[in-house]
Protein backbone atom coordinates (compact mmCIF):
# COMPACT_ATOMS: atom_id res chain seq x y z
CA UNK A 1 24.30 20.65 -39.01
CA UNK A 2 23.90 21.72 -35.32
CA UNK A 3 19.99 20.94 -35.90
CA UNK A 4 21.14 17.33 -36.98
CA UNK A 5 23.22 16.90 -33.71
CA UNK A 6 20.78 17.90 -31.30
CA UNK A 7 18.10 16.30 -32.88
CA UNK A 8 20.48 13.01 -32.47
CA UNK A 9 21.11 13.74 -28.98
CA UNK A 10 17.62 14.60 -28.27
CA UNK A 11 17.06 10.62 -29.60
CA UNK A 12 19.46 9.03 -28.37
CA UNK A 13 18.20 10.60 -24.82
CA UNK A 14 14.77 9.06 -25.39
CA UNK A 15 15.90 5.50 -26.58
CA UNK A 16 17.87 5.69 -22.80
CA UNK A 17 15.20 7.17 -21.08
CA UNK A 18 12.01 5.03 -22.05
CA UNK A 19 12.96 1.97 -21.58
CA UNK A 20 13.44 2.97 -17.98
CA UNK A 21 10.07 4.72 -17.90
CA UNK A 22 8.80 1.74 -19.68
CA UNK A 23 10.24 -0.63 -16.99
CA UNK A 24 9.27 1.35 -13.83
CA UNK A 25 5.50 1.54 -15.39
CA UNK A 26 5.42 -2.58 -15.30
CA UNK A 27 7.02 -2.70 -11.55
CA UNK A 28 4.57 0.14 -10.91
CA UNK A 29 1.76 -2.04 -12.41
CA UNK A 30 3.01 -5.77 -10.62
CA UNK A 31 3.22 -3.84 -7.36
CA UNK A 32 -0.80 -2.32 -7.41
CA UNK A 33 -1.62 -6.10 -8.56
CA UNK A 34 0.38 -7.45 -5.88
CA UNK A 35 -1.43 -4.74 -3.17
CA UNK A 36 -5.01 -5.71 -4.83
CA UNK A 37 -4.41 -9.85 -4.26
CA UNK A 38 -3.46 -9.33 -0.80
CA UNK A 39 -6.77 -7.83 0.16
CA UNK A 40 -8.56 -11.02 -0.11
CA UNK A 41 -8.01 -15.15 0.12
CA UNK A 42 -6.58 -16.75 -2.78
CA UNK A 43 -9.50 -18.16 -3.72
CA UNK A 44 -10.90 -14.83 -4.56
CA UNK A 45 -8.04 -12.57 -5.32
CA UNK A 46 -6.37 -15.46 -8.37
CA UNK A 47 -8.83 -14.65 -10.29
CA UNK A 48 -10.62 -11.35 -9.64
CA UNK A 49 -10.30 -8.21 -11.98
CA UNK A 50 -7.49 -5.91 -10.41
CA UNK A 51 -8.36 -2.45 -10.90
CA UNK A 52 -6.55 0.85 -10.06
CA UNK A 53 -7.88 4.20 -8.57
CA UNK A 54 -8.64 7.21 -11.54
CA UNK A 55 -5.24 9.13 -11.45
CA UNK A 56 -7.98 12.14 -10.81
CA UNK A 57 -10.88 12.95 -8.70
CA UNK A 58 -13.13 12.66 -12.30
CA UNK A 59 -11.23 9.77 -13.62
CA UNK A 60 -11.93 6.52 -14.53
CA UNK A 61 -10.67 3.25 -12.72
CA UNK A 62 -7.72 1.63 -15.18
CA UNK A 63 -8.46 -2.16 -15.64
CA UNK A 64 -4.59 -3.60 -14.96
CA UNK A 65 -6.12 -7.30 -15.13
CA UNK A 66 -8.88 -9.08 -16.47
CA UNK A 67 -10.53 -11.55 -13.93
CA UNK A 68 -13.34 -14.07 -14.60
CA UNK A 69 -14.74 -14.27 -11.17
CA UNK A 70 -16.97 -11.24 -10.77
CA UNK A 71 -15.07 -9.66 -7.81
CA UNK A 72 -12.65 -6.58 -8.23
CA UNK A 73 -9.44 -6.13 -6.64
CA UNK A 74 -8.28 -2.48 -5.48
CA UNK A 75 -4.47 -1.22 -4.32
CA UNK A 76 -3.97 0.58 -1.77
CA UNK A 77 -4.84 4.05 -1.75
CA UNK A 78 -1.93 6.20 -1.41
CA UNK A 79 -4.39 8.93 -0.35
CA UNK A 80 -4.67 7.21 2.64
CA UNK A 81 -2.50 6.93 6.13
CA UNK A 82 -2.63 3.43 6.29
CA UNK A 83 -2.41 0.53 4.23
CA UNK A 84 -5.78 -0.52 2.97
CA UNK A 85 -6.28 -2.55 -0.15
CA UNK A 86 -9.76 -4.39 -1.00
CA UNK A 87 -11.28 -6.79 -2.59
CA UNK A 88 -15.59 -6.41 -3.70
CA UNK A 89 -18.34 -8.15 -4.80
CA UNK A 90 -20.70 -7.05 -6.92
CA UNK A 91 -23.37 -4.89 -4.80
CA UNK A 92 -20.05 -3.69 -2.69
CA UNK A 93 -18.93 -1.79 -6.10
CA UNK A 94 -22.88 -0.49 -5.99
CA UNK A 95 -21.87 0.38 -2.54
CA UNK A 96 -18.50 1.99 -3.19
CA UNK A 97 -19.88 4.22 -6.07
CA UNK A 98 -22.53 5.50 -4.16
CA UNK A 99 -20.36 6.09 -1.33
CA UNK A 100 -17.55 7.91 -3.76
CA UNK A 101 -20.74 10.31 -5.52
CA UNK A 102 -22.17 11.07 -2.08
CA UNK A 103 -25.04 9.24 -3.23
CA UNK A 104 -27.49 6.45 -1.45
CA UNK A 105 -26.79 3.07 -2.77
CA UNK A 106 -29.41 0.69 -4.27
CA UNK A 107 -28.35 -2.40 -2.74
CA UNK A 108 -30.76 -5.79 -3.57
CA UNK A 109 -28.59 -8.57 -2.64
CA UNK A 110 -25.96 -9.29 0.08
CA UNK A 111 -22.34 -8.40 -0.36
CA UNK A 112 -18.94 -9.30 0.72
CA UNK A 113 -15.87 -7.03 0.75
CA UNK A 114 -12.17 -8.11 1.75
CA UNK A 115 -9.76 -5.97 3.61
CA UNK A 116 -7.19 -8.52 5.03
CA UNK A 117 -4.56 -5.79 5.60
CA UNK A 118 -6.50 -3.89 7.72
CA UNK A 119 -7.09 -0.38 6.46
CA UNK A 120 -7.00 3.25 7.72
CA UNK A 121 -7.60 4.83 11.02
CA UNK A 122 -11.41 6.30 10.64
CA UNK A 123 -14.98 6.85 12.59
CA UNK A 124 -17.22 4.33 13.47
CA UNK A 125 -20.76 6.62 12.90
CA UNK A 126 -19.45 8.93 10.18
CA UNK A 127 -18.33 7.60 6.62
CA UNK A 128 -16.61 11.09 5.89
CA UNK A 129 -14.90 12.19 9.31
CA UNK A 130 -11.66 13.68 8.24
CA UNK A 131 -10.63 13.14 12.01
CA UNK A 132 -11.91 12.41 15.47
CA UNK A 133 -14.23 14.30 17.25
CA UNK A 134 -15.63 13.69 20.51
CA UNK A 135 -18.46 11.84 19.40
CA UNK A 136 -17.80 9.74 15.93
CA UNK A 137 -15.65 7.14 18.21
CA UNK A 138 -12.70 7.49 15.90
CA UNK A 139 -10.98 3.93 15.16
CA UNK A 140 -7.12 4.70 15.66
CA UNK A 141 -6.11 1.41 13.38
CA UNK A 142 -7.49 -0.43 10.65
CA UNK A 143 -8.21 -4.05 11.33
CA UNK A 144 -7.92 -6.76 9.34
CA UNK A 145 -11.88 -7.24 7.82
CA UNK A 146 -14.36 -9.16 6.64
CA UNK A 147 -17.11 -6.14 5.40
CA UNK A 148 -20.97 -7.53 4.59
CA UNK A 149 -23.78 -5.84 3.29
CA UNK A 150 -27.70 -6.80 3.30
CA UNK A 151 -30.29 -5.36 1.53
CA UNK A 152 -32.22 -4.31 4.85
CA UNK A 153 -31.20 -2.29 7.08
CA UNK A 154 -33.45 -3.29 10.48
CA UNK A 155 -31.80 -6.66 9.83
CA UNK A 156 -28.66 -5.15 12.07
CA UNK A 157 -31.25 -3.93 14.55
CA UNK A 158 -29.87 -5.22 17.91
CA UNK A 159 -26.26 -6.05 16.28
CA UNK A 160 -23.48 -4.92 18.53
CA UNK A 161 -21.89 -1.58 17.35
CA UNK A 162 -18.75 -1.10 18.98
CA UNK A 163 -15.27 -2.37 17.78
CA UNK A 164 -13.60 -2.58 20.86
CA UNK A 165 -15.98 -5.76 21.63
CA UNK A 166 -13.82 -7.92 19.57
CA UNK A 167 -16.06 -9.70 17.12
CA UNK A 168 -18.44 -8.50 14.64
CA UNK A 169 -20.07 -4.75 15.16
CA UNK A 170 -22.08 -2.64 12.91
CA UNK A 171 -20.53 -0.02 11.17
CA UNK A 172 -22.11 3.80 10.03
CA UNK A 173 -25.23 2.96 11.36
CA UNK A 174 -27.80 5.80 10.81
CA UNK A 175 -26.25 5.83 7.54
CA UNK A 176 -27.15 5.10 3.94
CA UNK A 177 -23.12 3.41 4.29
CA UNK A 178 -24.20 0.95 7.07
CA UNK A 179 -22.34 -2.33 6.62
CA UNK A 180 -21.41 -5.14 9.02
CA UNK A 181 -17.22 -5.32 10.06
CA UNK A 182 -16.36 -8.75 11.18
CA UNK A 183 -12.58 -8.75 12.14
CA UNK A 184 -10.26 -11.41 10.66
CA UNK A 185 -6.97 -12.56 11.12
CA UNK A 186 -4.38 -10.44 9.22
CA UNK A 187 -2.10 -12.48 6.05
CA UNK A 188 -0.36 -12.45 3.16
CA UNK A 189 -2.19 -15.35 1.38
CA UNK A 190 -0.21 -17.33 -1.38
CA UNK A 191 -1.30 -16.56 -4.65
CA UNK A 192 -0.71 -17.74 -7.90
């Protein structure tokens, strides 16, 4: 009979308990959907896929929406110090894998890659710096971005490569990672 009662107990405990659980996973979900949209305009974000970061280091990304216009959303990464949410094309998520695996990416075709909340503080040579050093002119706070890629490389010859400038500059060059970083006005575009 005790069996009976505890087993009760133990069930009437997890009738309580998972609708909460239940509840807090769908906030948990609308919130990384609402970080992924504000990466990028609202014509871009309404309809892209939203993805979320593997829960491990040799995970898989977890589809939280289906999209139908060939760009992927990302949260932000709580890994991270500062707030940095995307938005990618197509040969961006080339780029991004490659950049993950340590490997060089294969990019044929432009890309365009949306970071309107800015980002976190890293180095302007070195896609791995951990910190600043004296000479990988470490970038204090992320800007609000605009990120393009082109399938050549000597097309940035001669681009300007420093931040502090104030318009467009060339980021990681000497890298495999090299990309162009055109700074845009930071917002919380409506979506539907």
């Amino acid at each position: 009979m005790q069996r009976v009662i505890l087993s009760f107990i133990l069930f009437l405990f997890l009738l309580a308990v998972f609708p909460i659980t239940q509840a807090q996973a769908q906030a948990d979900k609308a919130d990384k959907i609402k970080s992924a949209m504000s990466s990028a305009p609202s014509s871009i974000a309404d309809q892209a896929t939203i993805m979320d970061w593997p829960a491990a280091e040799d995970g898989e990304m977890v589809v939280l929406r289906e999209g139908t216009n060939g760009w992927t959303c990302l949260p932000d990464l709580p890994a991270t110090p500062g707030y940095d949410p995307m938005c990618l094309d197509q040969p961006w998520l080339v780029w991004a894998d490659a950049w993950m695996h340590k490997t060089e990416p294969n990019i044929t075709k432009m890309g365009f890659g949306y970071m309107l909340q800015g980002g976190s503080p890293e180095s302007n040579t070195d896609p791995y710096a951990e910190g600043p050093t004296d000479d990988n002119e470490w970038m204090d706070k992320g800007v609000p971005h605009l990120m393009i890629l082109v399938p050549n490389a000597e097309m940035l010859s001669g681009l300007p490569t420093n931040p502090a400038d104030g318009g467009p500059w060339v980021m990681w060059r000497n890298t495999p990672y090299v990309h162009i970083m055109a700074p845009m006005p930071k917002h919380m575009p409506e979506h539907k």
